[in-house]
C-alpha atoms as a PDB file:
ATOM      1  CA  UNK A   1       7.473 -22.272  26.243  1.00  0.00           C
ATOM      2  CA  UNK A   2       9.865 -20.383  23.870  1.00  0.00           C
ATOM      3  CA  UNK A   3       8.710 -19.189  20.912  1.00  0.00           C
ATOM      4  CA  UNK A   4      11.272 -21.590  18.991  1.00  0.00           C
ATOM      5  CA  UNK A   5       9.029 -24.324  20.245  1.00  0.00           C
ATOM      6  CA  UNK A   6       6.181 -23.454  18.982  1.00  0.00           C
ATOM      7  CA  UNK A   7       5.230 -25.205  15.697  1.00  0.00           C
ATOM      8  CA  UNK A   8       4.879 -23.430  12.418  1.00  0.00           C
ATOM      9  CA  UNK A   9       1.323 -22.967  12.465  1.00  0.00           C
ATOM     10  CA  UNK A  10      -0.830 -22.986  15.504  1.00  0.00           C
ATOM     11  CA  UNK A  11      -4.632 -23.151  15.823  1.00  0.00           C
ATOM     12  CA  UNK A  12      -6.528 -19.685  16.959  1.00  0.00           C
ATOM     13  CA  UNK A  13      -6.762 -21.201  20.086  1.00  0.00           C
ATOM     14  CA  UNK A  14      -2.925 -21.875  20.840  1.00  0.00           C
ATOM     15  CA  UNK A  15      -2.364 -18.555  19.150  1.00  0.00           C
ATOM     16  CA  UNK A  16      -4.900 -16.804  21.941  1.00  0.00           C
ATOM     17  CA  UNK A  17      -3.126 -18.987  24.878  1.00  0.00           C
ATOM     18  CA  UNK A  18       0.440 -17.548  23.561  1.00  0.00           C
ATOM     19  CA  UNK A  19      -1.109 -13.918  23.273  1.00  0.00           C
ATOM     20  CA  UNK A  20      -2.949 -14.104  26.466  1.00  0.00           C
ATOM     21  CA  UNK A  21      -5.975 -12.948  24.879  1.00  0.00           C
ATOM     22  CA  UNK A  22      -9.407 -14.917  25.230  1.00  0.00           C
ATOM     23  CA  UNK A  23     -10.427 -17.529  22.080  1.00  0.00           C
ATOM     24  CA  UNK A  24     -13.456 -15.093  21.067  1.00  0.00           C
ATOM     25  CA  UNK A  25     -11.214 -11.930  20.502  1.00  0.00           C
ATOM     26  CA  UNK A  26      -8.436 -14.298  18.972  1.00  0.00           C
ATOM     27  CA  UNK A  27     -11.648 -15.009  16.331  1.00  0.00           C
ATOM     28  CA  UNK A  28     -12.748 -11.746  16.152  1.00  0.00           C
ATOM     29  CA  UNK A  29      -9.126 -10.758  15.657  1.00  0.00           C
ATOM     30  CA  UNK A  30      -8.572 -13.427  12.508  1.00  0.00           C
ATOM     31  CA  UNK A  31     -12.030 -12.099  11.251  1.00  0.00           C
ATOM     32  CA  UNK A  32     -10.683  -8.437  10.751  1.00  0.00           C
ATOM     33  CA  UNK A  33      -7.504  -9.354   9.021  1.00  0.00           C
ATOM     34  CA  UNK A  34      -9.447 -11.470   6.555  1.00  0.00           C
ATOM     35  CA  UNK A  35     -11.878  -8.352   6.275  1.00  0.00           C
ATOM     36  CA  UNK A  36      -9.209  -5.591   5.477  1.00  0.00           C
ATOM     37  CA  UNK A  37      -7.239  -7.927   3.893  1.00  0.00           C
ATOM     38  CA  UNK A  38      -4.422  -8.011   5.775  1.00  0.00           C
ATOM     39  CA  UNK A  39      -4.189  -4.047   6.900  1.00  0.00           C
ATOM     40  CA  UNK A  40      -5.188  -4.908  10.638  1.00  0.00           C
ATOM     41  CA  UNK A  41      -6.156  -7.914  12.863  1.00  0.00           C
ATOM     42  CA  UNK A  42      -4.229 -11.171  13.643  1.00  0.00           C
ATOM     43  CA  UNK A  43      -2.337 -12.989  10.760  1.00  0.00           C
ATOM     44  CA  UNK A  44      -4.286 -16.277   9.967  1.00  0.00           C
ATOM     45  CA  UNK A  45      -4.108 -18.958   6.877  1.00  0.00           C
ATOM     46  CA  UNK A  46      -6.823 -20.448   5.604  1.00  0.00           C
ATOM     47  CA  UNK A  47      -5.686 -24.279   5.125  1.00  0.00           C
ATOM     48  CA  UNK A  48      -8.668 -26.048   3.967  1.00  0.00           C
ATOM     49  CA  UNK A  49     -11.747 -25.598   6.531  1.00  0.00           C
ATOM     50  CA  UNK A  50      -9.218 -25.101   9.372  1.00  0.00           C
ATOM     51  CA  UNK A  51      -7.811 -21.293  10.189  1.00  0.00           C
ATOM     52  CA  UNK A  52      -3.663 -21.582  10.839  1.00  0.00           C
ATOM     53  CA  UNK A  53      -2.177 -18.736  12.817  1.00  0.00           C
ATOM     54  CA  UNK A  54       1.774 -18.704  11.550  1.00  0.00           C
ATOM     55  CA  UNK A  55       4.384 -18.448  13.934  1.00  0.00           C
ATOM     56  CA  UNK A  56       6.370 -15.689  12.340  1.00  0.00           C
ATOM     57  CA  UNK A  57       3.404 -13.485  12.702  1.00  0.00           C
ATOM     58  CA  UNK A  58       3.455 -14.320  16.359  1.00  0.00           C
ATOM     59  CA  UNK A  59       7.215 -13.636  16.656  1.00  0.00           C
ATOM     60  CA  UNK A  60       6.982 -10.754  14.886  1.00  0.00           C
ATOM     61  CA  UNK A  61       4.457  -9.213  16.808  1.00  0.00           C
ATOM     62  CA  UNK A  62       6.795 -10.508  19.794  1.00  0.00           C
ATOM     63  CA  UNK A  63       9.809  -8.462  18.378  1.00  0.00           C
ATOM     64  CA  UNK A  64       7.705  -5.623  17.670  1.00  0.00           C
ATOM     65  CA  UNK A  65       4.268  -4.822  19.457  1.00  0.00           C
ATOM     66  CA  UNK A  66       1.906  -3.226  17.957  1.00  0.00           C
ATOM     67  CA  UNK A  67      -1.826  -2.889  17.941  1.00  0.00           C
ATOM     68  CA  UNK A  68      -3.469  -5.513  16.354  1.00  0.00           C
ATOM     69  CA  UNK A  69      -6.688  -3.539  15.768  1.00  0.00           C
END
């Protein structure tokens, strides 16, 4: 699946399966960029009770790789 495809916002799970990295560091991940407000971690939205992963921060850790911790 392409990138393009992929819908604006995608669960923690989807974002794992698309980052090939397991559903509890995925969580963990979320957790740290909540914690240092944005400095490190993966890029999540809080929408409600549910946690959105947005696909630009997907695509731009696509078009440039970096560490996420």
């Amino acid at each position: 699946m392409a990138l393009d495809d992929l819908p604006e916002f995608l669960t923690v799970e989807e974002a794992a399966a698309v980052l090939r990295i397991g559903r509890t560091s995925a969580y963990l991940l979320t957790q740290r960029w909540r914690h240092t407000r944005g400095e490190s971690g993966l890029p999540v939205q809080r929408l409600g009770r549910l946690l959105r992963v947005p696909r630009s921060a997907i695509e731009r850790m696509a078009v440039s790789p970096g560490d996420l911790a």
